[in-house]
N, C-alpha and C. Protein backbone atom coordinates (compact mmCIF):
# COMPACT_ATOMS: atom_id res chain seq x y z
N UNK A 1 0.82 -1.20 0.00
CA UNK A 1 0.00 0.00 0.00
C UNK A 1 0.86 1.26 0.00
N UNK A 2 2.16 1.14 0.20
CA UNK A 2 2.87 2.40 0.55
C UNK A 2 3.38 3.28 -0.59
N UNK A 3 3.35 2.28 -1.70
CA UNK A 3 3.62 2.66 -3.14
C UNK A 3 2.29 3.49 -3.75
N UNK A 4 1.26 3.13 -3.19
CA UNK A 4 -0.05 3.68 -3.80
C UNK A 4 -0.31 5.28 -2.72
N UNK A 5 -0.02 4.87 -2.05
CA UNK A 5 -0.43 6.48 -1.17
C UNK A 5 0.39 7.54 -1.04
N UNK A 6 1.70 7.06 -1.71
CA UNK A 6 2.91 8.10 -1.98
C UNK A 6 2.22 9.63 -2.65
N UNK A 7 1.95 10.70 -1.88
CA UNK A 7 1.55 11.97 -2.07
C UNK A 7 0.39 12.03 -2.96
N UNK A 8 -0.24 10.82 -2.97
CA UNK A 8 -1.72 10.82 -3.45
C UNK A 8 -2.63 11.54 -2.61
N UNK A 9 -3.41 12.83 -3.31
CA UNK A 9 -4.93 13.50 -2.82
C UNK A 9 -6.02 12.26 -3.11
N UNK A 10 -6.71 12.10 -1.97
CA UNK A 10 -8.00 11.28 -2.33
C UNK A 10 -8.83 12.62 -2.30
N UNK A 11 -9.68 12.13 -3.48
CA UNK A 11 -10.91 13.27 -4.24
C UNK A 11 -12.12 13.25 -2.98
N UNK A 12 -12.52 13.98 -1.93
CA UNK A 12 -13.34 13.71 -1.27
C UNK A 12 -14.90 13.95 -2.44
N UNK A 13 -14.39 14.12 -3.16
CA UNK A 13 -16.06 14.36 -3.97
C UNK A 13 -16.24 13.52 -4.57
N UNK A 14 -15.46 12.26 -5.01
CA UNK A 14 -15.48 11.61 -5.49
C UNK A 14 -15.85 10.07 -4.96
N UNK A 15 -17.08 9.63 -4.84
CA UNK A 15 -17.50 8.43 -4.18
C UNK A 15 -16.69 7.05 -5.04
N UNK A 16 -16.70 6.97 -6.14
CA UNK A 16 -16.06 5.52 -6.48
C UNK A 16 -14.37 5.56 -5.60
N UNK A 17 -13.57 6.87 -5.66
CA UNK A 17 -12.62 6.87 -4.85
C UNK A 17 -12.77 6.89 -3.59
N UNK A 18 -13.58 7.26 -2.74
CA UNK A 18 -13.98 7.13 -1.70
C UNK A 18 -14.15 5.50 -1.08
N UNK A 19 -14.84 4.79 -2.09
CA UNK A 19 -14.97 3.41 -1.53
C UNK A 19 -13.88 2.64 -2.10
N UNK A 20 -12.96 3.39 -3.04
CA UNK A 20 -11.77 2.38 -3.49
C UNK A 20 -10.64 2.73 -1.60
N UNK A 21 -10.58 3.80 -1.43
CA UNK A 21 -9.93 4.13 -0.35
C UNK A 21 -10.19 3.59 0.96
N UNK A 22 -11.96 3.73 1.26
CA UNK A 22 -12.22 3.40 2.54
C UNK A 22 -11.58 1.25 2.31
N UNK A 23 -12.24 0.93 1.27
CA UNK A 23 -11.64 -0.23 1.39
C UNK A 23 -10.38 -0.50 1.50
N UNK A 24 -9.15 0.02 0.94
CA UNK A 24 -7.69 0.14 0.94
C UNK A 24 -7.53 -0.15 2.42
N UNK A 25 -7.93 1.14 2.95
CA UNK A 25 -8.08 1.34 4.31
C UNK A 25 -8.51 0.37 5.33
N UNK A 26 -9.48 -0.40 4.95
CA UNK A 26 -10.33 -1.33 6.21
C UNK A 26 -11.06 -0.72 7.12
N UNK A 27 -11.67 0.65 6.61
CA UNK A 27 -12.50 1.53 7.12
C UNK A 27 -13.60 1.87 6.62
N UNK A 28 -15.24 2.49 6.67
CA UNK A 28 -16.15 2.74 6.20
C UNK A 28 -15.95 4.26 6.17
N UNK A 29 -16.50 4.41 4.72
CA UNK A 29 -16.29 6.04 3.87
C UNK A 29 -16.72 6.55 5.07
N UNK A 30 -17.79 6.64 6.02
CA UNK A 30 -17.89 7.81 6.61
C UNK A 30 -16.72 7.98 8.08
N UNK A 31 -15.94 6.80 8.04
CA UNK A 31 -14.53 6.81 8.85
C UNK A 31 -13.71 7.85 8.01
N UNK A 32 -13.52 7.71 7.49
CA UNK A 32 -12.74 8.07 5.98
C UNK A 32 -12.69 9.62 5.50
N UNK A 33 -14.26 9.99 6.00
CA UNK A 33 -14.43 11.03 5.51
C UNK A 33 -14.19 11.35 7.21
N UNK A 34 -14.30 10.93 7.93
CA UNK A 34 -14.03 11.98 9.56
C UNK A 34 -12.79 11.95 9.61
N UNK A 35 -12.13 10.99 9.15
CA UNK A 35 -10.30 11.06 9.25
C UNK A 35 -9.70 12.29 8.56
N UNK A 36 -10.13 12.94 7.19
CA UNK A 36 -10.04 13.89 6.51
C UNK A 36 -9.99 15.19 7.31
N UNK A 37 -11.19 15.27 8.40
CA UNK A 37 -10.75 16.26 8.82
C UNK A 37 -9.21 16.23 10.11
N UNK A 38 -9.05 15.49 10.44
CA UNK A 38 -8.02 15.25 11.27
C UNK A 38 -6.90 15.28 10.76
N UNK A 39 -7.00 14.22 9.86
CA UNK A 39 -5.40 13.93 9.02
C UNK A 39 -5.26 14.81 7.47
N UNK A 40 -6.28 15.06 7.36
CA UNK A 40 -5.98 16.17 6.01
C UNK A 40 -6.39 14.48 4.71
N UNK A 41 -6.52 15.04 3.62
CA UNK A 41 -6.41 14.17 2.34
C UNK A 41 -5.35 13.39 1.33
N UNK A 42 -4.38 13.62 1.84
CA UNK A 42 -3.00 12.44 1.14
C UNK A 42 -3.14 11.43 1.82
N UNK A 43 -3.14 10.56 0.98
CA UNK A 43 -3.87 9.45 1.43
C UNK A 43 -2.64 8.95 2.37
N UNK A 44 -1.57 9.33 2.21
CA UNK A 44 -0.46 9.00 3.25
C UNK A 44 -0.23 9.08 4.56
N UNK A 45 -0.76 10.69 4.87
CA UNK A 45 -1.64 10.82 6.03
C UNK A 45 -2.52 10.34 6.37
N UNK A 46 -3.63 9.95 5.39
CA UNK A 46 -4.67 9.41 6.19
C UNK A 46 -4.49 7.82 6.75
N UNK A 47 -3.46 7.26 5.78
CA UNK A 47 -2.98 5.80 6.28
C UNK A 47 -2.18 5.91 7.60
N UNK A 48 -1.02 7.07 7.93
CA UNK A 48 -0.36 7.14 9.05
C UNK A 48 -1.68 7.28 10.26
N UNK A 49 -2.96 8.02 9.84
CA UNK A 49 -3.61 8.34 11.14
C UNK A 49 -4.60 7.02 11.19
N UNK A 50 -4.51 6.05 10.45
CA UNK A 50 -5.65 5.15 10.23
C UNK A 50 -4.62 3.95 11.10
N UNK A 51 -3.84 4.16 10.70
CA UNK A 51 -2.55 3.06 11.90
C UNK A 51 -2.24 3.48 13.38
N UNK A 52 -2.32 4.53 13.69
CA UNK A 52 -2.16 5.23 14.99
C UNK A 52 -3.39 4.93 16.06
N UNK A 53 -4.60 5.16 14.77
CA UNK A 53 -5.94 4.96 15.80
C UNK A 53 -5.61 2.79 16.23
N UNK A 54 -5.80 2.44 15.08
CA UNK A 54 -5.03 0.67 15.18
C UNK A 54 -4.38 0.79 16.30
N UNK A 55 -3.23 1.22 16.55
CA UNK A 55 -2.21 1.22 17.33
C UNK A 55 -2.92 1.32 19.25
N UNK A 56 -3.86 2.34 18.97
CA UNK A 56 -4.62 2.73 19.90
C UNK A 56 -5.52 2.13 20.99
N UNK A 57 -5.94 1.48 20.30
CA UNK A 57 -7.40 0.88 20.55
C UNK A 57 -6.67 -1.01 21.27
């Protein structure tokens, strides 16, 4: 996955990317879309903050 999220913007307007991502992820779009505001939209970030919460819990 680390090759694919290299300074990639995920399109928040964009639902087919949205569910290609939330799935990438192992998260549901509306995870996905609340992570956005936290971690911002490169999907690189949003994978570093999608592992942290993992890490967390």
């Amino acid at each position: 996955m680390e090759n694919q999220t290299q300074d990639k913007i995920i399109s928040t307007g964009d639902d087919q990317e949205l569910n290609y991502w939330s799935k990438e992820f192992g998260i549901a779009k509306e995870e996905l879309i609340a992570v956005f505001k936290q971690g911002g939209t490169f999907a690189s970030a949003v994978e570093n903050y999608v592992k942290n919460l993992q890490y967390s819990l």
